[in-house]
Protein backbone atom coordinates (compact mmCIF):
# COMPACT_ATOMS: atom_id res chain seq x y z
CA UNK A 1 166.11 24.32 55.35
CA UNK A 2 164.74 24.32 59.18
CA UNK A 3 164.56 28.35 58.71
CA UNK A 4 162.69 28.32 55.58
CA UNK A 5 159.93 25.93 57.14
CA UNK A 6 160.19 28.11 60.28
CA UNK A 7 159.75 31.29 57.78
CA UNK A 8 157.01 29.76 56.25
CA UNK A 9 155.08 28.86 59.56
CA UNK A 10 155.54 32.05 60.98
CA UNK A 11 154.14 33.61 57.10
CA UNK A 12 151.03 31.36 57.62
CA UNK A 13 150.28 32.17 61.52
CA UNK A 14 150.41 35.74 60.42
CA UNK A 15 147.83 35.26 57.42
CA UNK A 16 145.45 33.48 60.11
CA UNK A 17 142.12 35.95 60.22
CA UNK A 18 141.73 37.00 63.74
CA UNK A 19 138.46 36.40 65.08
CA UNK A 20 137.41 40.12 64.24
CA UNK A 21 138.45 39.67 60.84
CA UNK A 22 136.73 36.23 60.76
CA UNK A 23 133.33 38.22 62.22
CA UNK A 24 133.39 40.87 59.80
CA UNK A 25 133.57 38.39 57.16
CA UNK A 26 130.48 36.21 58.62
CA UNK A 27 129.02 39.44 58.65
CA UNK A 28 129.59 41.04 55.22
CA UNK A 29 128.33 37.55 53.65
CA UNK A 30 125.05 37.90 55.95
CA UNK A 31 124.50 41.66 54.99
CA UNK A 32 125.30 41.20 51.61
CA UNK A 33 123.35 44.20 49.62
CA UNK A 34 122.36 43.12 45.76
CA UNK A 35 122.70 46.18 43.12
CA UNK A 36 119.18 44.63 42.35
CA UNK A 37 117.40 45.89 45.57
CA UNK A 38 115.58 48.39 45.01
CA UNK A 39 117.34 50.46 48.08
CA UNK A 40 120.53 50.19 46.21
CA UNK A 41 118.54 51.58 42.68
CA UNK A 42 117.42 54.34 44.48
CA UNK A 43 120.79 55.06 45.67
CA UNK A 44 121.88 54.72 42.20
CA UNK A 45 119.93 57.15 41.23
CA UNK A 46 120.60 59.77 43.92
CA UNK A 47 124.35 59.19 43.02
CA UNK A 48 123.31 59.35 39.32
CA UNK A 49 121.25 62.57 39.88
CA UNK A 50 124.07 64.11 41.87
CA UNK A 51 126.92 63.79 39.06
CA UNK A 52 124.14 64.83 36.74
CA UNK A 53 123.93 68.38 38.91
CA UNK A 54 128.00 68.62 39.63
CA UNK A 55 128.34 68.24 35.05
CA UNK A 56 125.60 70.30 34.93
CA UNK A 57 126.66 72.81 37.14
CA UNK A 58 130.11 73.03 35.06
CA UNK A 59 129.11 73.05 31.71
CA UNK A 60 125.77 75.33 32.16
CA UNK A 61 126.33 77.79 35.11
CA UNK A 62 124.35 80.16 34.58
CA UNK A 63 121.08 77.82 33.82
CA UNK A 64 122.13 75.51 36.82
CA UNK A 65 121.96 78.48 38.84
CA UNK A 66 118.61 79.72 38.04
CA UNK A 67 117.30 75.53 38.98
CA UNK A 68 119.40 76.16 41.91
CA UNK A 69 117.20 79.04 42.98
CA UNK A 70 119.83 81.44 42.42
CA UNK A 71 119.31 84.45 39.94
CA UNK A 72 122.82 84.71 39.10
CA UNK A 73 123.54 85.60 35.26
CA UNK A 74 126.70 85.78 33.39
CA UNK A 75 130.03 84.80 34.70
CA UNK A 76 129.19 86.19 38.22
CA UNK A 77 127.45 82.56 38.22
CA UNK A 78 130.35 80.08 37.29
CA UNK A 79 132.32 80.08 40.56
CA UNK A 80 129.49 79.41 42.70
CA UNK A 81 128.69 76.88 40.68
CA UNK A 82 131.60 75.41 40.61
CA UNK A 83 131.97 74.88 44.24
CA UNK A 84 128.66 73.57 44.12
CA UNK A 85 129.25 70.81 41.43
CA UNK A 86 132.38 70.04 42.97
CA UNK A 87 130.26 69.19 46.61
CA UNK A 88 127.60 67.46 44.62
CA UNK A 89 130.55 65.17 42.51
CA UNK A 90 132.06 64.50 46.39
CA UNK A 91 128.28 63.40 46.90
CA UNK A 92 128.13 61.18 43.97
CA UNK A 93 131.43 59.30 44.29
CA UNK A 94 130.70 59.11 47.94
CA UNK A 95 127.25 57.24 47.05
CA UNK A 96 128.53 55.27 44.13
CA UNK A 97 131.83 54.07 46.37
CA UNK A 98 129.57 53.14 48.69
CA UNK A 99 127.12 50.98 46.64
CA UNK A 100 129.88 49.27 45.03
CA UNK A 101 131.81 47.72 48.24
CA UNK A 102 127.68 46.72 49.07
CA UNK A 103 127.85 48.97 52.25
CA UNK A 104 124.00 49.26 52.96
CA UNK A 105 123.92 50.72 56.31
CA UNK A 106 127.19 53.46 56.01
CA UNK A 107 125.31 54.34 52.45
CA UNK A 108 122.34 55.07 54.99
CA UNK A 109 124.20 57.15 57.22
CA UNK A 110 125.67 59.11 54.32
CA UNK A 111 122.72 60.04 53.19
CA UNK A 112 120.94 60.58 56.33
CA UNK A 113 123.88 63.03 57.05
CA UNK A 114 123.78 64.51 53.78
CA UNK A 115 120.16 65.90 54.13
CA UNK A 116 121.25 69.07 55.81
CA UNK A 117 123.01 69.83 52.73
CA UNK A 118 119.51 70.75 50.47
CA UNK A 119 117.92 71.94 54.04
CA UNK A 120 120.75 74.72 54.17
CA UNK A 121 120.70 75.50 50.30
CA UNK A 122 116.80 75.53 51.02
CA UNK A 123 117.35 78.33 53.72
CA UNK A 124 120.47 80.26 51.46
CA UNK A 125 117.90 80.56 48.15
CA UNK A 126 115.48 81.40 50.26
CA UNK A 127 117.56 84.26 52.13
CA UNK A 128 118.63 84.85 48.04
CA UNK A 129 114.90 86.08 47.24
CA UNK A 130 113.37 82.84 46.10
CA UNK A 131 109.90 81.82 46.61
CA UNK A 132 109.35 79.59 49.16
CA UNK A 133 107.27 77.14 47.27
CA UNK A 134 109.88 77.39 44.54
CA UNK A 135 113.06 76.20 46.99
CA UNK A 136 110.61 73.60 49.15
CA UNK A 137 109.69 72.08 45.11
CA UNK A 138 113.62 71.82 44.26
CA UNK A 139 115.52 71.61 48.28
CA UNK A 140 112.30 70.37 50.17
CA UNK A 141 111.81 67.60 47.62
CA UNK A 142 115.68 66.44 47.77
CA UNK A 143 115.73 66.72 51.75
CA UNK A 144 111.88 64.45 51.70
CA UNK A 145 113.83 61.96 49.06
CA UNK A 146 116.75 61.57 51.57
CA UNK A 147 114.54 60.83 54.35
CA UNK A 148 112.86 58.19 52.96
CA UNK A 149 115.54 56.61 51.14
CA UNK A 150 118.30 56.58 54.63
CA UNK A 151 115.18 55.01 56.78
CA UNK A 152 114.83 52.76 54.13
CA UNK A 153 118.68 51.78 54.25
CA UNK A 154 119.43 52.00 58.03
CA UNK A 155 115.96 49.98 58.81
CA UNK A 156 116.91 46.40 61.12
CA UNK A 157 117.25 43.34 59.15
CA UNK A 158 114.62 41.49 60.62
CA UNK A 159 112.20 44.11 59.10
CA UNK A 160 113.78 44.11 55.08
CA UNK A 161 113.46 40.00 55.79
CA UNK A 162 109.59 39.64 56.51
């Protein structure tokens, strides 16, 4: 009987949040990020863009390549595609994993991080034989989008407060 009690004491010291456990959770309530912001619609909707591209990219190769930047025809197109829409399904479950366990400021970073992604498939189309006003419209755009969206994420809480 003494050793069950003792068991049990021992069970509930070990349960006891240490005080970095009881920070992060002062801290998570604080930073709390609502699906309703519009910093986590916009993220939404890169994530919801990006599984858009990785379906796309499966189910319409050759097509997705040419809105890629990529004049690839016929099957020579579907493995290249492939890797692509598996990278840009990484991207969305990244984004959408992100958003759902409310983590504002890593969901900034990933994004921020992300940008060199359309900067180098900018660079690669270009290389390719595509316009440059044709991969700054499709790349340019995604790597201005990113910008604004991770300074809008990783900006100090005193500033999304006022």
């Amino acid at each position: 009987m003494v050793r069950e009690g003792r068991i049990r004491h021992i069970a509930l010291i070990n349960d006891a949040p240490t005080p970095s456990e009881t920070h992060m959770t002062s801290t998570n309530t604080k930073l709390s990020w609502k699906l309703t912001s519009p910093t986590a619609v916009f993220t939404l909707i890169l994530g919801a863009f990006m599984l858009f591209l990785s379906i796309n990219g499966v189910l319409n190769p050759v097509e997705a390549a040419k809105g890629f930047g990529l004049s690839l025809t016929g099957t020579e197109a579907i493995p290249w595609m492939h890797v692509k829409a598996g990278r840009d399904l990484g991207i969305a479950l990244g984004i959408f994993g992100l958003v759902a366990v409310r983590q504002r400021l890593a969901a900034g970073a990933f994004v921020l991080a992300s940008i060199v992604m359309p900067t180098v498939d900018a660079l690669t189309v270009v290389q390719a034989g595509t316009s440059v006003p044709y991969a700054l419209m499709v790349h340019g755009s995604a790597v201005v989008y990113g910008v604004v969206l991770a300074a809008a994420l990783l900006r100090p809480s005193a500033v999304r407060s006022a």
